[in-house]
Protein backbone atom coordinates (compact mmCIF):
# COMPACT_ATOMS: atom_id res chain seq x y z
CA UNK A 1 45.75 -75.41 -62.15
CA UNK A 2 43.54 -72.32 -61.77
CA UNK A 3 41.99 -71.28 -58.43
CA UNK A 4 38.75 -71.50 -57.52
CA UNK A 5 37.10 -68.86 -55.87
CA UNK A 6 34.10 -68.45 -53.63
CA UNK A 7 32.29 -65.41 -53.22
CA UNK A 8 30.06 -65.65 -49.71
CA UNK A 9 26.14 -66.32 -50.29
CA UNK A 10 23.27 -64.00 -49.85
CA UNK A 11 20.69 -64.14 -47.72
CA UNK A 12 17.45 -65.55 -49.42
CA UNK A 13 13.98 -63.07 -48.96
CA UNK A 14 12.42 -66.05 -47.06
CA UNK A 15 15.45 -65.85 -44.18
CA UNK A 16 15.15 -62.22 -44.10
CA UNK A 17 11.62 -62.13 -43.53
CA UNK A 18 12.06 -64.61 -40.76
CA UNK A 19 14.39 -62.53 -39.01
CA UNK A 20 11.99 -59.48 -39.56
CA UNK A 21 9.16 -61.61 -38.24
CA UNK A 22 11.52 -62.28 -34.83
CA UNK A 23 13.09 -58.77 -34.48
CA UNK A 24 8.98 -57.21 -34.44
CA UNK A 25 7.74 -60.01 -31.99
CA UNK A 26 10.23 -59.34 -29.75
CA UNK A 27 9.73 -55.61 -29.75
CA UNK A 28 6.27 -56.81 -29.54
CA UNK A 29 6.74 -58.70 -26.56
CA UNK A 30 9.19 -56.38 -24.88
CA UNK A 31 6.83 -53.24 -25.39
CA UNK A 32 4.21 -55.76 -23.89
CA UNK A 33 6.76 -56.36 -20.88
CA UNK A 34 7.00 -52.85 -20.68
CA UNK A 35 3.60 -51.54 -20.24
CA UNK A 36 2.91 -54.09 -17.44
CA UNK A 37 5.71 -52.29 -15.62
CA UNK A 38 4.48 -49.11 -16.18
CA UNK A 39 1.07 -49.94 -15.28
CA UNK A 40 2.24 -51.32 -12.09
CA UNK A 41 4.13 -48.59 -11.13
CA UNK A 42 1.42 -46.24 -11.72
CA UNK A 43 -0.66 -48.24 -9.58
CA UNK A 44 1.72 -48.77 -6.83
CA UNK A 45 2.30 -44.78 -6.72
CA UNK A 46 -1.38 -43.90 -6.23
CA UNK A 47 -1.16 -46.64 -3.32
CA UNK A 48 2.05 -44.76 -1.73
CA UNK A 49 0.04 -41.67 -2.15
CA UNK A 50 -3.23 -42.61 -0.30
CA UNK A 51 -0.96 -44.06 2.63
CA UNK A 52 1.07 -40.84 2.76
CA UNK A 53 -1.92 -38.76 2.59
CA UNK A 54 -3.65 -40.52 5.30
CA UNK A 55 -0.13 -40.52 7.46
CA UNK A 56 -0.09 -37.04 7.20
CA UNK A 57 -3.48 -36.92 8.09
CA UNK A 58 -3.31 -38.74 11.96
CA UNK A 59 0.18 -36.53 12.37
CA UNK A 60 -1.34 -33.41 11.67
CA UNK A 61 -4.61 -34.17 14.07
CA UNK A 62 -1.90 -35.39 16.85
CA UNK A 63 0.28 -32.35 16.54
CA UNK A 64 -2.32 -30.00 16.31
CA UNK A 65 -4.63 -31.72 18.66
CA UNK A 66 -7.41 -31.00 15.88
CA UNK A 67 -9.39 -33.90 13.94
CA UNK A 68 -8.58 -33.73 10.51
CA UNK A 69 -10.80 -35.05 7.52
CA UNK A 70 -9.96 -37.40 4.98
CA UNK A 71 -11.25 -36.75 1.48
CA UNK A 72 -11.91 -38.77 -1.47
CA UNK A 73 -12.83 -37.16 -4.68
CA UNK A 74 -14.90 -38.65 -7.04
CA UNK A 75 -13.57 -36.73 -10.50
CA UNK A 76 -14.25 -36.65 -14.03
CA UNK A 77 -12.05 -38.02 -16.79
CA UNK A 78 -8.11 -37.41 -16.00
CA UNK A 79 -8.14 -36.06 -19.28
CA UNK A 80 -11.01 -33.48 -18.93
CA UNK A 81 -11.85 -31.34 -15.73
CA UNK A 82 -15.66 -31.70 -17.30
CA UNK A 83 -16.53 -35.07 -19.39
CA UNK A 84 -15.87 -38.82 -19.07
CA UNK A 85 -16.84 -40.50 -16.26
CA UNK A 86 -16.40 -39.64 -12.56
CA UNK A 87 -14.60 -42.33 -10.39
CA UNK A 88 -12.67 -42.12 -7.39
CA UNK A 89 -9.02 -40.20 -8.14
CA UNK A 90 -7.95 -37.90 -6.11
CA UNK A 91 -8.19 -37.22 -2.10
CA UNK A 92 -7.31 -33.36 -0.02
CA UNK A 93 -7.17 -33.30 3.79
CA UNK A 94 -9.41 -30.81 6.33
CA UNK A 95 -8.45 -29.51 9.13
CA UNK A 96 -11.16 -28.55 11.50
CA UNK A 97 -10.81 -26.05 14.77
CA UNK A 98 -14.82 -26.26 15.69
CA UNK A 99 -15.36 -23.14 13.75
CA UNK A 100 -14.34 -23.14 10.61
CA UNK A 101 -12.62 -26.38 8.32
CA UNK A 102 -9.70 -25.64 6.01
CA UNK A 103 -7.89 -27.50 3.72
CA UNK A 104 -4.21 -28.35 4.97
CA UNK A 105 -2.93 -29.91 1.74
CA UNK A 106 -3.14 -29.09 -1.79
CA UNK A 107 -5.85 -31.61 -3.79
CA UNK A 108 -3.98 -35.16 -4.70
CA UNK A 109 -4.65 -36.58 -7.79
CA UNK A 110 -4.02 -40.24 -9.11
CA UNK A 111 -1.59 -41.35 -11.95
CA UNK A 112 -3.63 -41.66 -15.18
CA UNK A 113 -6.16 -43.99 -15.39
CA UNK A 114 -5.66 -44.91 -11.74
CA UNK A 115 -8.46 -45.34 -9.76
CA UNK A 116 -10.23 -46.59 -6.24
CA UNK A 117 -12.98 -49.32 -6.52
CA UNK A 118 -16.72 -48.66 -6.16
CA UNK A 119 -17.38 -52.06 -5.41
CA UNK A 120 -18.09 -52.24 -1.76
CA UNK A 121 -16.99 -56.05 -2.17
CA UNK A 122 -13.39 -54.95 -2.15
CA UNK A 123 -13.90 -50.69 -0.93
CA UNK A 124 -16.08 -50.81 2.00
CA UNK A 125 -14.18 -47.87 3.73
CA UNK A 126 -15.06 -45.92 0.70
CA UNK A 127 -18.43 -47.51 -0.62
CA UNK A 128 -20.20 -48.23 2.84
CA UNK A 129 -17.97 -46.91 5.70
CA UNK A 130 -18.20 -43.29 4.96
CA UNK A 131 -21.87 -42.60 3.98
CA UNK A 132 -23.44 -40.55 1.51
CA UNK A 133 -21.07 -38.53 -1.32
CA UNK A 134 -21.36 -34.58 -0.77
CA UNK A 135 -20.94 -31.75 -3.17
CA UNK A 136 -17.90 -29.70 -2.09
CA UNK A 137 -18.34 -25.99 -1.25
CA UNK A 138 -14.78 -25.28 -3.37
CA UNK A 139 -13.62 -26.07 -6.79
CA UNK A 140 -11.21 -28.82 -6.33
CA UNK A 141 -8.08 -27.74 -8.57
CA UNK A 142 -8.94 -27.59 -12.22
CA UNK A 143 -12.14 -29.47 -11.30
CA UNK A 144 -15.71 -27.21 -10.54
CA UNK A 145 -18.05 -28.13 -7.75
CA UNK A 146 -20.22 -29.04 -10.15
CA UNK A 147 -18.25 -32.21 -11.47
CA UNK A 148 -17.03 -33.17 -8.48
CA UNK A 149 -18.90 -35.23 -4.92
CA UNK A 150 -16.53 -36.79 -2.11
CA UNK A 151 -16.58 -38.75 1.13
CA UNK A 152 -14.83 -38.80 3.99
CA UNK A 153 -13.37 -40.41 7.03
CA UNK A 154 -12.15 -38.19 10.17
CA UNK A 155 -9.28 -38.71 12.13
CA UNK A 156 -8.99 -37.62 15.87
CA UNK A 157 -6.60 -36.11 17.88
CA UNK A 158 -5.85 -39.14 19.53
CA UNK A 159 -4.73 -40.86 16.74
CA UNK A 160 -8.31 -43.01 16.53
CA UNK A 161 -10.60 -42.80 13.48
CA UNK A 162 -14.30 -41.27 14.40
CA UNK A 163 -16.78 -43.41 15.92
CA UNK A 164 -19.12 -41.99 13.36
CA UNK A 165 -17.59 -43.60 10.64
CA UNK A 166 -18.38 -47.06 12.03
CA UNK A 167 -15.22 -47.99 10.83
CA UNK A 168 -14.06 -51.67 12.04
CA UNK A 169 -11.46 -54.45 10.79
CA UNK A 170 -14.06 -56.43 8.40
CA UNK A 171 -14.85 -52.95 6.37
CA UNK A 172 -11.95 -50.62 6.93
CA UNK A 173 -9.88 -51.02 3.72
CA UNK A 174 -10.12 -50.16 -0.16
CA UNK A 175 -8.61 -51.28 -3.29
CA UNK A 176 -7.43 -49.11 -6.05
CA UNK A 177 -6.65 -50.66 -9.54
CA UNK A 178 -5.75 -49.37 -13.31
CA UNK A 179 -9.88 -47.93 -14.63
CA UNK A 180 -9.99 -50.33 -17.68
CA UNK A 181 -8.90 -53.42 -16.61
CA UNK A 182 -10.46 -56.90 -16.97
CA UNK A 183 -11.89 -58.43 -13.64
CA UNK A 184 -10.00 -61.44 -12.85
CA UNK A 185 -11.24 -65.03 -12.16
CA UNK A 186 -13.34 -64.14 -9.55
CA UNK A 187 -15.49 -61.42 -11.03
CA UNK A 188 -15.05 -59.12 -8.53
CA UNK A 189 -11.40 -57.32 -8.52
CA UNK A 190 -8.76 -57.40 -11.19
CA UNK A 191 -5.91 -59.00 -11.41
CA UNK A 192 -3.64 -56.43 -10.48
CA UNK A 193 -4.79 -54.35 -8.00
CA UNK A 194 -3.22 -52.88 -4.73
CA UNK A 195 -5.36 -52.74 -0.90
CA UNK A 196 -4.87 -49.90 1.25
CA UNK A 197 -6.22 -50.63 5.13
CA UNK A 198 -6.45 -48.43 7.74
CA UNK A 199 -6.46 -49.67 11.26
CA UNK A 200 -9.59 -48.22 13.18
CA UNK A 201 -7.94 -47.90 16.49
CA UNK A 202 -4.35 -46.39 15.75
CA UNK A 203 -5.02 -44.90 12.04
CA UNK A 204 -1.59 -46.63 10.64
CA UNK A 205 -1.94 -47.78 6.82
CA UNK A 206 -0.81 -51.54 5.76
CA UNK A 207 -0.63 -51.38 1.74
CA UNK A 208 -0.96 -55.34 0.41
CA UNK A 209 -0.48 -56.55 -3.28
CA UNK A 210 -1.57 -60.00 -4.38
């Protein structure tokens, strides 16, 4: 009696494009998974870096028993020190002696994209609490004084933010969020965003995430 034998079967076209169709949603999905990390990260970095900022800020006024100015820059496109749109991305801190104010820290921009809120709904400290937007009298970097306004918040020697600010709990914080995204459900902020507050009284930053 003669053996029989069996020689293993191929895969048909219709399974392999089903497991071409799974292998590309998944990268789909995981490059998906990815971004959202990314973006997040960016975000949470340009939070860290307003907090530091303004840290360094109420130390150096302390130590040097000076008040020292905290900037906001409103900037053109990260991708152009002239075109795009200008939004808030970047922030530098003055030192003032009564004579004469100098910058004590090199210009501090936001990760890409990465931006503060104009919408005094969720950036009063930046929108209402800090007045008009002024025209530096120095380029700022790469930017020129002519594509770039800022405002400002002072912090005195005792630690306290200026009285001139009018800077109290209900408008002393701001929220900073990724430039194109979606506003959520309530029309107002996104849905990933990140709030920086500054208390009036001691200058110490709290940094909250939804």
């Amino acid at each position: 009696m003669s053996a029989h034998r069996f020689s293993p079967r191929g895969f048909s076209l219709v399974e392999l494009l089903v497991v071409v169709a799974i292998i590309v949603l998944l990268a789909a999905l995981a490059t998906g998974g990815l971004n959202n990390v990314a973006r997040s990260s960016k975000l949470a970095n340009a939070a860290q870096r307003v907090g530091d900022q303004i840290a360094l800020a109420r130390q150096l006024a302390v130590s040097r028993n000076l008040p020292v100015e905290v900037r906001f820059y409103k900037l053109p496109d990260f991708d152009s020190t002239t075109g795009g749109p200008t939004l808030w991305r970047g922030m530098q801190l003055f030192i003032s002696d009564g004579t004469a104010t100098n910058a004590v820290s090199r210009p501090v921009f936001f990760p890409q994209r990465v931006i503060i809120s104009a919408n005094s709904a969720i950036s009063p400290l930046l929108t209402t609490a800090m007045g008009a937007e002024i025209t530096p009298t120095n380029n700022v970097g790469a930017y020129s004084t002519a594509n770039v306004q800022y405002k400002s918040f002072t912090i005195r020697p005792n630690g306290m933010l200026a009285t001139s600010n009018s800077l109290v709990d209900a408008n002393n914080f701001l929220t900073l969020h990724q430039q194109n995204d979606p506003m959520g459900a309530d029309g107002i902020k996104p849905a990933n965003f990140i709030t920086v507050q500054v208390n009036p009284i001691t200058s110490k930053v709290t940094i909250l995430r939804p």
